[in-house]
Each structure stands twice: as structure tokens, then as C-alpha cells.
PDB file of N, CA and C in Angstrom:
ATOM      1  N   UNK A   1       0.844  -1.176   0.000  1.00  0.00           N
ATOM      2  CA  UNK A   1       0.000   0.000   0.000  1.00  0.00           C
ATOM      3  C   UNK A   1       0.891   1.241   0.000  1.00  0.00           C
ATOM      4  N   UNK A   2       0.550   2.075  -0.597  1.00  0.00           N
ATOM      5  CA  UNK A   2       1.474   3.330  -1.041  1.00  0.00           C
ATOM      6  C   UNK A   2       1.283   4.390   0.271  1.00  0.00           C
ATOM      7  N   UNK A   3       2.443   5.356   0.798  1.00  0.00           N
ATOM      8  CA  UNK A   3       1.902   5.816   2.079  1.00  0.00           C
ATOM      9  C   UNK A   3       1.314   7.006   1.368  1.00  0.00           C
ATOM     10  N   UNK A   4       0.465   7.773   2.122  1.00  0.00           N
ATOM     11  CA  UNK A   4      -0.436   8.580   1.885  1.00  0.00           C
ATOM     12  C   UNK A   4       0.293   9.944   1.962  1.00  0.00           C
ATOM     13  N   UNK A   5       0.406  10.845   1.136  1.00  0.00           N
ATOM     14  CA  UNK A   5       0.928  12.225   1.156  1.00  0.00           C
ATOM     15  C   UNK A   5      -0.197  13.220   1.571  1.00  0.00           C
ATOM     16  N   UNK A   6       0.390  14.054   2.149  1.00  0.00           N
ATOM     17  CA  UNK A   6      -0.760  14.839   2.891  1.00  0.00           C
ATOM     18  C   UNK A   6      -1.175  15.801   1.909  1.00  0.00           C
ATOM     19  N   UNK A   7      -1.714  16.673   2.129  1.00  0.00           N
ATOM     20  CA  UNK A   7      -2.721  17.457   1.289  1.00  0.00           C
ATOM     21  C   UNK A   7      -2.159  18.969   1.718  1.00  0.00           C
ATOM     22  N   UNK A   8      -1.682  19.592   0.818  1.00  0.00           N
ATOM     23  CA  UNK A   8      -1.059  21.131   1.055  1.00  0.00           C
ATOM     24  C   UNK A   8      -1.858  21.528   2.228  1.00  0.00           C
ATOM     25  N   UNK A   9      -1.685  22.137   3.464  1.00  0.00           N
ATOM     26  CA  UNK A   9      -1.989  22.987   4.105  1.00  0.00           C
ATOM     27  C   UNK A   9      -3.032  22.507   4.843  1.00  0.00           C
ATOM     28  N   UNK A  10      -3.060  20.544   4.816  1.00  0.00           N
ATOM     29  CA  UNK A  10      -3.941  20.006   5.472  1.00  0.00           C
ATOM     30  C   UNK A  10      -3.238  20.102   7.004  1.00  0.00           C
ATOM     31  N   UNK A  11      -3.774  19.331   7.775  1.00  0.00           N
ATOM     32  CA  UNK A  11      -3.406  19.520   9.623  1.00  0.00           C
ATOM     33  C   UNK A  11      -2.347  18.135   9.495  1.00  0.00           C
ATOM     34  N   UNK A  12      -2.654  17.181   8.427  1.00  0.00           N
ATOM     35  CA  UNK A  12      -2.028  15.965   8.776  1.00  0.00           C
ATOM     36  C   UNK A  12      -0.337  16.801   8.438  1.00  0.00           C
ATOM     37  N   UNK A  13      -0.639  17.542   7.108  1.00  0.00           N
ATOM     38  CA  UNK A  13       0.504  18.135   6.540  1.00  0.00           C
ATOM     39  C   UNK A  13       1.602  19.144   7.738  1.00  0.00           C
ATOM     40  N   UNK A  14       1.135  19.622   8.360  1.00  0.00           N
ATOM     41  CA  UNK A  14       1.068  20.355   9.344  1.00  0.00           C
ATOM     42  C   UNK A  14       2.001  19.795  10.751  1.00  0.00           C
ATOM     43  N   UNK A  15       1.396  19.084  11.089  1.00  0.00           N
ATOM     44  CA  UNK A  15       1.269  17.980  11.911  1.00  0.00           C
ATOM     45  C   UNK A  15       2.859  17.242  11.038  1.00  0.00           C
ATOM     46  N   UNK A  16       3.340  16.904  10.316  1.00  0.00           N
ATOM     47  CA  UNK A  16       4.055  16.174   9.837  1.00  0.00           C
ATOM     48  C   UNK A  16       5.733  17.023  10.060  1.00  0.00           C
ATOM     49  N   UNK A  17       5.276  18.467  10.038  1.00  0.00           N
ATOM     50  CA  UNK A  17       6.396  19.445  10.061  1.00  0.00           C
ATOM     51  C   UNK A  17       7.268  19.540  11.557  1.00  0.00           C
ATOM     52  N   UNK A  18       5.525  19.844  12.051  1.00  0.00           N
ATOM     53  CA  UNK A  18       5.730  19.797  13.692  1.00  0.00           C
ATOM     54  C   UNK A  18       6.415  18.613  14.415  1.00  0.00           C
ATOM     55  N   UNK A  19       6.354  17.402  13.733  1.00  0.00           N
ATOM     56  CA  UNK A  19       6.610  16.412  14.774  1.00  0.00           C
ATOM     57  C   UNK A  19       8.158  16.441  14.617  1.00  0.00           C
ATOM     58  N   UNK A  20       8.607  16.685  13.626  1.00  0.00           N
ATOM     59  CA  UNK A  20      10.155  16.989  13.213  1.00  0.00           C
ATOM     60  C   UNK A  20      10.403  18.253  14.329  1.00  0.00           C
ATOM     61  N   UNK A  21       9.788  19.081  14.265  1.00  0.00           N
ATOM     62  CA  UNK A  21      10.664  20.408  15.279  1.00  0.00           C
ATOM     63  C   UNK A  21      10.614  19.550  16.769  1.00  0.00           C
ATOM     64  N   UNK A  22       9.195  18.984  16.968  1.00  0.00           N
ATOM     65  CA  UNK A  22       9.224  18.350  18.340  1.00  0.00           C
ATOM     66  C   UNK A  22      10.475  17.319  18.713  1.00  0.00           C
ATOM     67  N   UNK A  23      10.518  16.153  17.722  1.00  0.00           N
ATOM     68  CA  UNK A  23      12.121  15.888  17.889  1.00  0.00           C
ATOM     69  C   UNK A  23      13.080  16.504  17.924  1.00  0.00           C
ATOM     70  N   UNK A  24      13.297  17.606  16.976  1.00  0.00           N
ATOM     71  CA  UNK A  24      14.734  17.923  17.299  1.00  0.00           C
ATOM     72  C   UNK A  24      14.982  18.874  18.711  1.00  0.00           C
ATOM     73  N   UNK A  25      13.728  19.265  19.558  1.00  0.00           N
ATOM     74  CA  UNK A  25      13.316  20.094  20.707  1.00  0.00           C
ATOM     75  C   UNK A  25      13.901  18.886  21.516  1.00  0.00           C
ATOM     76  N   UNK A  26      13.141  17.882  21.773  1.00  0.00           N
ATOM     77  CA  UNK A  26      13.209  16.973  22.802  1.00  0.00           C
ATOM     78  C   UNK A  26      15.040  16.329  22.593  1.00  0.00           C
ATOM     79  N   UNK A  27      15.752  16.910  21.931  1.00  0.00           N
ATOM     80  CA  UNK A  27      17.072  15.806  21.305  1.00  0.00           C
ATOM     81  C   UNK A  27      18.153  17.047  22.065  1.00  0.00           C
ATOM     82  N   UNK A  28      17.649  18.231  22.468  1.00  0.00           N
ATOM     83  CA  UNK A  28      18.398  19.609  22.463  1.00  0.00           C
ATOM     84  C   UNK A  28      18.270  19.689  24.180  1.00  0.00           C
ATOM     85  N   UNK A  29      19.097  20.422  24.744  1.00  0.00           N
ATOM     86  CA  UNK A  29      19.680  20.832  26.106  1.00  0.00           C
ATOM     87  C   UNK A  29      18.240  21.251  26.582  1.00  0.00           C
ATOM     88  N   UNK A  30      18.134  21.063  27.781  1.00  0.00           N
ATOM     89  CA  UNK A  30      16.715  21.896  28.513  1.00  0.00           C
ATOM     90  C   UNK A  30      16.961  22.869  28.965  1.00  0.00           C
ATOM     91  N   UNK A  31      15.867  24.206  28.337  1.00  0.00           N
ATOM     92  CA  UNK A  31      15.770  25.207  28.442  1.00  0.00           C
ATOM     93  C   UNK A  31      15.776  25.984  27.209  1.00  0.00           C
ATOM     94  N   UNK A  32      15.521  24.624  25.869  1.00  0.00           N
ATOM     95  CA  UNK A  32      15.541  25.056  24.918  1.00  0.00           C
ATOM     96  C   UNK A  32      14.374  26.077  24.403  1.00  0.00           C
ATOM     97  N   UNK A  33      13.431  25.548  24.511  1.00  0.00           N
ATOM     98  CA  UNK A  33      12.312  25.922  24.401  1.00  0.00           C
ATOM     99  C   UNK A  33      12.184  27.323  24.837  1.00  0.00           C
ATOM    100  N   UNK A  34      12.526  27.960  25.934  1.00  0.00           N
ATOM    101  CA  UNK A  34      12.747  29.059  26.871  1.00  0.00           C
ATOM    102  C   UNK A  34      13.613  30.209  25.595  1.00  0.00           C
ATOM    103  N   UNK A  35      14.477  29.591  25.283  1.00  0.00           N
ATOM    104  CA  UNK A  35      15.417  30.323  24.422  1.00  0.00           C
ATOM    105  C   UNK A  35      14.778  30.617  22.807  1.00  0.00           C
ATOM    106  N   UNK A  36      14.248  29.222  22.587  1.00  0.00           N
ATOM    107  CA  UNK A  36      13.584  29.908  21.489  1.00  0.00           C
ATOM    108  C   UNK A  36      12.472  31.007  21.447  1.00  0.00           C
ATOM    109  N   UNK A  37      11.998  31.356  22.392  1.00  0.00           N
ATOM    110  CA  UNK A  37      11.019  31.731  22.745  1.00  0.00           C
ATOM    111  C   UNK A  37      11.375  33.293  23.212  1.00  0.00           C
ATOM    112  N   UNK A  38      12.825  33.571  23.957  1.00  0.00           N
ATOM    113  CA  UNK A  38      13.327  34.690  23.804  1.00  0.00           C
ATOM    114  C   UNK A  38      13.497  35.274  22.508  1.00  0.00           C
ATOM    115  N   UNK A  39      13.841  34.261  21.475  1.00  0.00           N
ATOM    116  CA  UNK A  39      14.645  34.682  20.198  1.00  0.00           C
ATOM    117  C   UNK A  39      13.398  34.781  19.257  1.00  0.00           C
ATOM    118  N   UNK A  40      12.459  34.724  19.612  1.00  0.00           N
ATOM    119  CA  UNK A  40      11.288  34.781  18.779  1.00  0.00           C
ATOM    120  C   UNK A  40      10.460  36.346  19.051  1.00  0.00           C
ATOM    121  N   UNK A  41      10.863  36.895  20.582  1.00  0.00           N
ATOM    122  CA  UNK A  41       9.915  38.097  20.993  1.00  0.00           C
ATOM    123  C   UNK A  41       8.617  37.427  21.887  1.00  0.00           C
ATOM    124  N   UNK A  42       8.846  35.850  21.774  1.00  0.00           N
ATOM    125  CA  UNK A  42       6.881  35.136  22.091  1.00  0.00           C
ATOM    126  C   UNK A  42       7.211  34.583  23.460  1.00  0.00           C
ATOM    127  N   UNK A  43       6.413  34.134  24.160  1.00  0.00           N
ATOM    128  CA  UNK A  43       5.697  33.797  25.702  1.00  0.00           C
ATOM    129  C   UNK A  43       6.758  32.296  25.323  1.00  0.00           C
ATOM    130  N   UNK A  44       6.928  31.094  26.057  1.00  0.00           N
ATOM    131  CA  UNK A  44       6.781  30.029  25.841  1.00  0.00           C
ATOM    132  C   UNK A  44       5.695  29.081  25.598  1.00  0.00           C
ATOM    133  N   UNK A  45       4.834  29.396  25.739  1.00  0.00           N
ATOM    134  CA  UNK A  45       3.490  28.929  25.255  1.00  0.00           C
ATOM    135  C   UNK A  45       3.221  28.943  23.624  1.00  0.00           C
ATOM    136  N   UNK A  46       3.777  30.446  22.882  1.00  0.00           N
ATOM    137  CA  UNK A  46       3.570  29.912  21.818  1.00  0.00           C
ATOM    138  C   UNK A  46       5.036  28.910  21.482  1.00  0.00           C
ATOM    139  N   UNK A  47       5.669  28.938  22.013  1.00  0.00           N
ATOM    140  CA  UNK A  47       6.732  27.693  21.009  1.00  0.00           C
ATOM    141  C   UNK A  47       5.856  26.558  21.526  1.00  0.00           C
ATOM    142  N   UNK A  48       5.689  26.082  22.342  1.00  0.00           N
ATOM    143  CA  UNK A  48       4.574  24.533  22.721  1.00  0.00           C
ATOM    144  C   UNK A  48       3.929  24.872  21.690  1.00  0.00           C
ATOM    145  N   UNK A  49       2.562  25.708  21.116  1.00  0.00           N
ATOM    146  CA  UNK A  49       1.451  25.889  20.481  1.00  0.00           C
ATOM    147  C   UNK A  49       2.403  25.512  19.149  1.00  0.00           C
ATOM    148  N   UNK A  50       3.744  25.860  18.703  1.00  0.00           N
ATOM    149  CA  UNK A  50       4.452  25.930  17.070  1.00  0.00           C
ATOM    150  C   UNK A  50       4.921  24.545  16.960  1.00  0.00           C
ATOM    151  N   UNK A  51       5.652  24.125  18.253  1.00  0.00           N
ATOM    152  CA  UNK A  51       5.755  22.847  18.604  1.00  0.00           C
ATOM    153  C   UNK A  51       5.523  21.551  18.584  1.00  0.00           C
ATOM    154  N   UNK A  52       4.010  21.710  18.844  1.00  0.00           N
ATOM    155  CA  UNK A  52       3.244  20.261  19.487  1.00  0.00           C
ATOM    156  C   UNK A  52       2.064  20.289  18.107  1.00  0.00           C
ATOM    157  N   UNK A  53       2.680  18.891  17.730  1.00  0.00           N
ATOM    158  CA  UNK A  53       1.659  18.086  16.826  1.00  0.00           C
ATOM    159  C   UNK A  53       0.080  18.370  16.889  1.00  0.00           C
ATOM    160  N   UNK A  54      -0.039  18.263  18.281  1.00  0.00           N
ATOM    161  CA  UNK A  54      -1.495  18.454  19.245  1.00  0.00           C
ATOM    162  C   UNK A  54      -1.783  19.312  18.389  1.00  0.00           C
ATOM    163  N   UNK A  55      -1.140  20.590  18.338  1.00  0.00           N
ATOM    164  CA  UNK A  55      -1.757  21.945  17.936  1.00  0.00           C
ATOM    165  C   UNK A  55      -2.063  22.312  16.603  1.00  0.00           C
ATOM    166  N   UNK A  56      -3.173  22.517  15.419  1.00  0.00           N
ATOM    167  CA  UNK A  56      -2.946  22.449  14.255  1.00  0.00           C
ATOM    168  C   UNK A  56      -2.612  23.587  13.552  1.00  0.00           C
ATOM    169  N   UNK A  57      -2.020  24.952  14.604  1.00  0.00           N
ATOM    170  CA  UNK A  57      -1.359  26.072  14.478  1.00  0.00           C
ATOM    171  C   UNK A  57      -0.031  25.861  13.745  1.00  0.00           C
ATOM    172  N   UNK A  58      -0.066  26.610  12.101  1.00  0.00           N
ATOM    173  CA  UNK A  58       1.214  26.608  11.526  1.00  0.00           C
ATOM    174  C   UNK A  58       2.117  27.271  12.002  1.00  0.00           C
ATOM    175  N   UNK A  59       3.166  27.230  11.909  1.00  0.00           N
ATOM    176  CA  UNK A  59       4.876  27.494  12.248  1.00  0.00           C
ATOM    177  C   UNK A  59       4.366  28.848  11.315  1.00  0.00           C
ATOM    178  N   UNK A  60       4.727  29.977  11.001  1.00  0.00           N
ATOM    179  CA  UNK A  60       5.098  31.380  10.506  1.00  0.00           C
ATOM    180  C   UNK A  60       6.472  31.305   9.687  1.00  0.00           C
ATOM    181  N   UNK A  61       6.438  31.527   8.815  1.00  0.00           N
ATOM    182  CA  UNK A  61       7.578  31.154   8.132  1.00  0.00           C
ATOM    183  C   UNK A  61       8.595  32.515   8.342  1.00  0.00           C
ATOM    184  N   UNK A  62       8.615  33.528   9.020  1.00  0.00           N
ATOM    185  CA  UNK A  62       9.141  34.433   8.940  1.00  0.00           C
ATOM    186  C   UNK A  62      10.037  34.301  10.585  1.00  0.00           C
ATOM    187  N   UNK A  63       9.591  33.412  10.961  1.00  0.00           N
ATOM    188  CA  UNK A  63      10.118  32.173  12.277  1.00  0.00           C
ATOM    189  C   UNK A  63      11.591  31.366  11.789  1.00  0.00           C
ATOM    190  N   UNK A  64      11.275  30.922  10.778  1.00  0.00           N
ATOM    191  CA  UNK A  64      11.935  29.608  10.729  1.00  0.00           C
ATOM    192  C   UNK A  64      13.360  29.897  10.887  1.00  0.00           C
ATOM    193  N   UNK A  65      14.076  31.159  10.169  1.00  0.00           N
ATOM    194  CA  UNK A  65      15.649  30.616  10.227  1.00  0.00           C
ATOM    195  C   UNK A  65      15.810  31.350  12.332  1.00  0.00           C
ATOM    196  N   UNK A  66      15.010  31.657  12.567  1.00  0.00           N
ATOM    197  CA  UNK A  66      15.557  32.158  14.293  1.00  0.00           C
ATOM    198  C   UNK A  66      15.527  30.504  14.842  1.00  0.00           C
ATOM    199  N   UNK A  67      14.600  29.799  14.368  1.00  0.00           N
ATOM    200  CA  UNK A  67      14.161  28.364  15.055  1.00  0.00           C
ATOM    201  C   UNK A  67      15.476  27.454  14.138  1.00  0.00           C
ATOM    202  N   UNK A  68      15.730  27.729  12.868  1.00  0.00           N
ATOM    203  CA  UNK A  68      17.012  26.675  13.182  1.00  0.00           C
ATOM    204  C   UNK A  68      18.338  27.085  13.139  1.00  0.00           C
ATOM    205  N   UNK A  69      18.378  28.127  13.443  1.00  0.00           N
ATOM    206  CA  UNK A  69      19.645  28.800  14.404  1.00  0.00           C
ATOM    207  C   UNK A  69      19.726  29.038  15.631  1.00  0.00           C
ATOM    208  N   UNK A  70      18.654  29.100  16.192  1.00  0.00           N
ATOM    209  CA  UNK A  70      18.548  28.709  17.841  1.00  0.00           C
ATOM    210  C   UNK A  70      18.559  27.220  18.075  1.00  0.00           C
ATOM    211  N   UNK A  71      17.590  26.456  17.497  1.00  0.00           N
ATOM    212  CA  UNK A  71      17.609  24.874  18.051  1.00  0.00           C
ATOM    213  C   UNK A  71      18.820  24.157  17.260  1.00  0.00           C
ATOM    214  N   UNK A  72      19.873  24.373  16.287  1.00  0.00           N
ATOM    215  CA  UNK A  72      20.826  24.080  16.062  1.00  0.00           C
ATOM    216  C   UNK A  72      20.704  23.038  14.678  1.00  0.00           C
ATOM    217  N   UNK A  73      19.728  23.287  14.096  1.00  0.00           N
ATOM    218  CA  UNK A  73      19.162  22.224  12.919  1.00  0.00           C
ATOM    219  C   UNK A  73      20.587  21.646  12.382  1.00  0.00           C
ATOM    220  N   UNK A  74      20.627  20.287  12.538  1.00  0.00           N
ATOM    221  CA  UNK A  74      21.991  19.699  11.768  1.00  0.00           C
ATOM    222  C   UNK A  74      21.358  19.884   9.789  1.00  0.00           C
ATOM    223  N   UNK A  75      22.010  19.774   8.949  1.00  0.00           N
ATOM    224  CA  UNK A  75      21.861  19.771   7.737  1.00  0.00           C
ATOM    225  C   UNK A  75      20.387  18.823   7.685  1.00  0.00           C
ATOM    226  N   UNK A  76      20.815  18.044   7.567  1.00  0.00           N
ATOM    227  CA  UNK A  76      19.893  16.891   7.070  1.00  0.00           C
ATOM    228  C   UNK A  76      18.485  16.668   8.392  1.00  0.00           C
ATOM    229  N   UNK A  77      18.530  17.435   9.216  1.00  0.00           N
ATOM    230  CA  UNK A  77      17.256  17.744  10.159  1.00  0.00           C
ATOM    231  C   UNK A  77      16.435  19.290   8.884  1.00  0.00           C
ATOM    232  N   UNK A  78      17.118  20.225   8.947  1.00  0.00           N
ATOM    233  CA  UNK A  78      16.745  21.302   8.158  1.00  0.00           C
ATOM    234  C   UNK A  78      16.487  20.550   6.727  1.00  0.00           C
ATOM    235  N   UNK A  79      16.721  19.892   6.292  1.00  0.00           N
ATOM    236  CA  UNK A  79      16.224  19.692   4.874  1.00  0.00           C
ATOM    237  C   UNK A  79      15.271  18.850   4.773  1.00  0.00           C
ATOM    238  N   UNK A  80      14.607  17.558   5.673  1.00  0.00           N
ATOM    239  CA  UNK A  80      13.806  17.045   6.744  1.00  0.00           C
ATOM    240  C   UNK A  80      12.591  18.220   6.824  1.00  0.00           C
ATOM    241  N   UNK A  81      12.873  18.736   7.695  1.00  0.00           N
ATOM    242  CA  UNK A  81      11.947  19.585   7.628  1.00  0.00           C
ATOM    243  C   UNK A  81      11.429  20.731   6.520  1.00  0.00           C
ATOM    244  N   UNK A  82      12.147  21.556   6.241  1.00  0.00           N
ATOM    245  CA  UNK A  82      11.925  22.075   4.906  1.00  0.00           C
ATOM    246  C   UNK A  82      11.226  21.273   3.987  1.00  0.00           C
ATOM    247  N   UNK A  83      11.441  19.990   3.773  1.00  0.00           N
ATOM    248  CA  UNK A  83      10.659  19.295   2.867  1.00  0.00           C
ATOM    249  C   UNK A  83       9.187  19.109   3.206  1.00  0.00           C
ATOM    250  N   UNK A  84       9.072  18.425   4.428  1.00  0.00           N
ATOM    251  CA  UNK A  84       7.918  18.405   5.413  1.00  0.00           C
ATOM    252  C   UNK A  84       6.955  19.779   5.559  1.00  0.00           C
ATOM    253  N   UNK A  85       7.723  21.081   5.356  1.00  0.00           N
ATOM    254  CA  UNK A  85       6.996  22.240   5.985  1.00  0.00           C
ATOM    255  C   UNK A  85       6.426  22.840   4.250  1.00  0.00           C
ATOM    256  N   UNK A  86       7.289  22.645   3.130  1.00  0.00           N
ATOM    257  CA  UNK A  86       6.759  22.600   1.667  1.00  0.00           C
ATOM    258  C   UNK A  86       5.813  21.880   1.363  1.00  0.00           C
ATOM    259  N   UNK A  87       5.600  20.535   1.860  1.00  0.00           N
ATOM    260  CA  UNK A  87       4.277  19.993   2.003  1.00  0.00           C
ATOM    261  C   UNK A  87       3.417  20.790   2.086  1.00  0.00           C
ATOM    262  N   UNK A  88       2.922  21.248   3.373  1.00  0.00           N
ATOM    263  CA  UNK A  88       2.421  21.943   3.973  1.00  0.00           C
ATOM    264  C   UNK A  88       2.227  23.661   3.294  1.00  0.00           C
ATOM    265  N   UNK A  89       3.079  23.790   3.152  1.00  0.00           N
ATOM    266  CA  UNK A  89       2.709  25.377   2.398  1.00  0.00           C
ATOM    267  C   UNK A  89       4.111  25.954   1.392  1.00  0.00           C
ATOM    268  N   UNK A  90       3.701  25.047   0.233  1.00  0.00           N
ATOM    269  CA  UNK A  90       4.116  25.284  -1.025  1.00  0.00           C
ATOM    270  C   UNK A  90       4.665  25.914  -1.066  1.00  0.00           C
ATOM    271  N   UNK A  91       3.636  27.604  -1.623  1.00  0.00           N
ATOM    272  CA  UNK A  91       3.958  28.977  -1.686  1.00  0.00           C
ATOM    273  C   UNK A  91       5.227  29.444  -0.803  1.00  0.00           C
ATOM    274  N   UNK A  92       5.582  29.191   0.491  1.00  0.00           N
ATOM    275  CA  UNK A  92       6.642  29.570   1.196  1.00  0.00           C
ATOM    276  C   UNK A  92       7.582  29.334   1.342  1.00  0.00           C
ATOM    277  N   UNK A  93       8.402  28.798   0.398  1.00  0.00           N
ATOM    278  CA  UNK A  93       9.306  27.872   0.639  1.00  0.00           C
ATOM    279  C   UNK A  93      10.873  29.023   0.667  1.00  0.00           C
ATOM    280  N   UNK A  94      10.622  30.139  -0.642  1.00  0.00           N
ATOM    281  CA  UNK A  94      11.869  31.060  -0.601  1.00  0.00           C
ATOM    282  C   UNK A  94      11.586  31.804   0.992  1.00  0.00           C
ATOM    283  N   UNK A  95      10.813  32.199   1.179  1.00  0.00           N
ATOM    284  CA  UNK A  95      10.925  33.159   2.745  1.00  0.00           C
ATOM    285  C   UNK A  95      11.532  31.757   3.820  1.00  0.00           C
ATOM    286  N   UNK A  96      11.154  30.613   3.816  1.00  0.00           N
ATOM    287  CA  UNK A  96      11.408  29.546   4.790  1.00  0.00           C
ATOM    288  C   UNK A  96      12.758  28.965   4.406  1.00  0.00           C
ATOM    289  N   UNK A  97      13.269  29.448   3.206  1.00  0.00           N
ATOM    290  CA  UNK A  97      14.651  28.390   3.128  1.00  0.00           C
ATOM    291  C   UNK A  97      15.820  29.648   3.671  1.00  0.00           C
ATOM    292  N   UNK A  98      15.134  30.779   4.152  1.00  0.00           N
ATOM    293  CA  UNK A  98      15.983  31.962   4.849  1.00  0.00           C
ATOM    294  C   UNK A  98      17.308  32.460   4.447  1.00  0.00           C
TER     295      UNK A  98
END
């Protein structure tokens, strides 16, 4: 059975981006979260809300290079995701590849 590709700008699509930032969060020093969250201007609540799969709130693409220069994206995590987050919203890909 062929796996199922998500649907531009669906939640599964969404959801597929997020679970990648959530790993590379949970793989990173504690207090990460805290820091991204300085480096963003936002509460820590919204990095959980950008974070967590749970949430079907998209990432902001005008976010992304503070989030993988703060959380330390190795190459092949950033291109991982980038691929995952193009799923998800096509159109953004020059503002998101930063």
C-alpha cells in the first residue's frame, strides 16, 4: 500500500512538520524551548502551540531561520523539515529556506 501524502496545508501536513521540530526540541539541552522563545519576541506557550503536533497552528515562516539557528538544525534535520513544511505550504518555501 502506497503511504499517503498529505494534502497542502492540510493539519495531517502540518502535523508532519511539527513532529520533526518536536524531535529535534526533545534531542536539544533543557531550556531550549525558553530560548527559542526569547529569540522569537513570544511567551513560551507559543513555542509549545508551534511545537506540538497536538496543535494544528502553523509554524510562521518568517520564524523559521531564528528556530534553526537557535535549536541548532543539523543539515539533514533542516532539509527534513523544509521538505515536510513545503508539504504543507508550497507557496513559502523562498521566505522559509531563509
Amino acid at each position: 500500500m502506497a503511504e499517503k501524502i498529505p494534502e497542502p496545508g492540510s493539519e495531517e501536513a502540518i502535523r508532519a512538520y511539527k513532529m520533526i521540530l518536536s524531535q529535534v526540541l526533545e534531542q536539544r539541552p533543557s531550556g531550549m524551548r525558553q530560548r527559542l522563545a526569547d529569540a522569537l519576541g513570544k511567551h513560551r506557550s507559543f513555542v509549545t502551540q508551534i511545537s506540538s503536533p497536538a496543535y494544528s497552528i502553523p509554524i510562521p515562516s518568517k520564524h523559521l531561520p531564528a528556530i534553526f539557528s537557535v535549536c541548532h538544525f543539523s543539515p539533514a534535520e533542516r532539509d527534513h523539515f523544509l521538505a515536510a513544511y513545503h508539504e504543507a505550504h508550497p507557496g513559502k518555501m523562498s521566505v522559509a529556506s531563509g
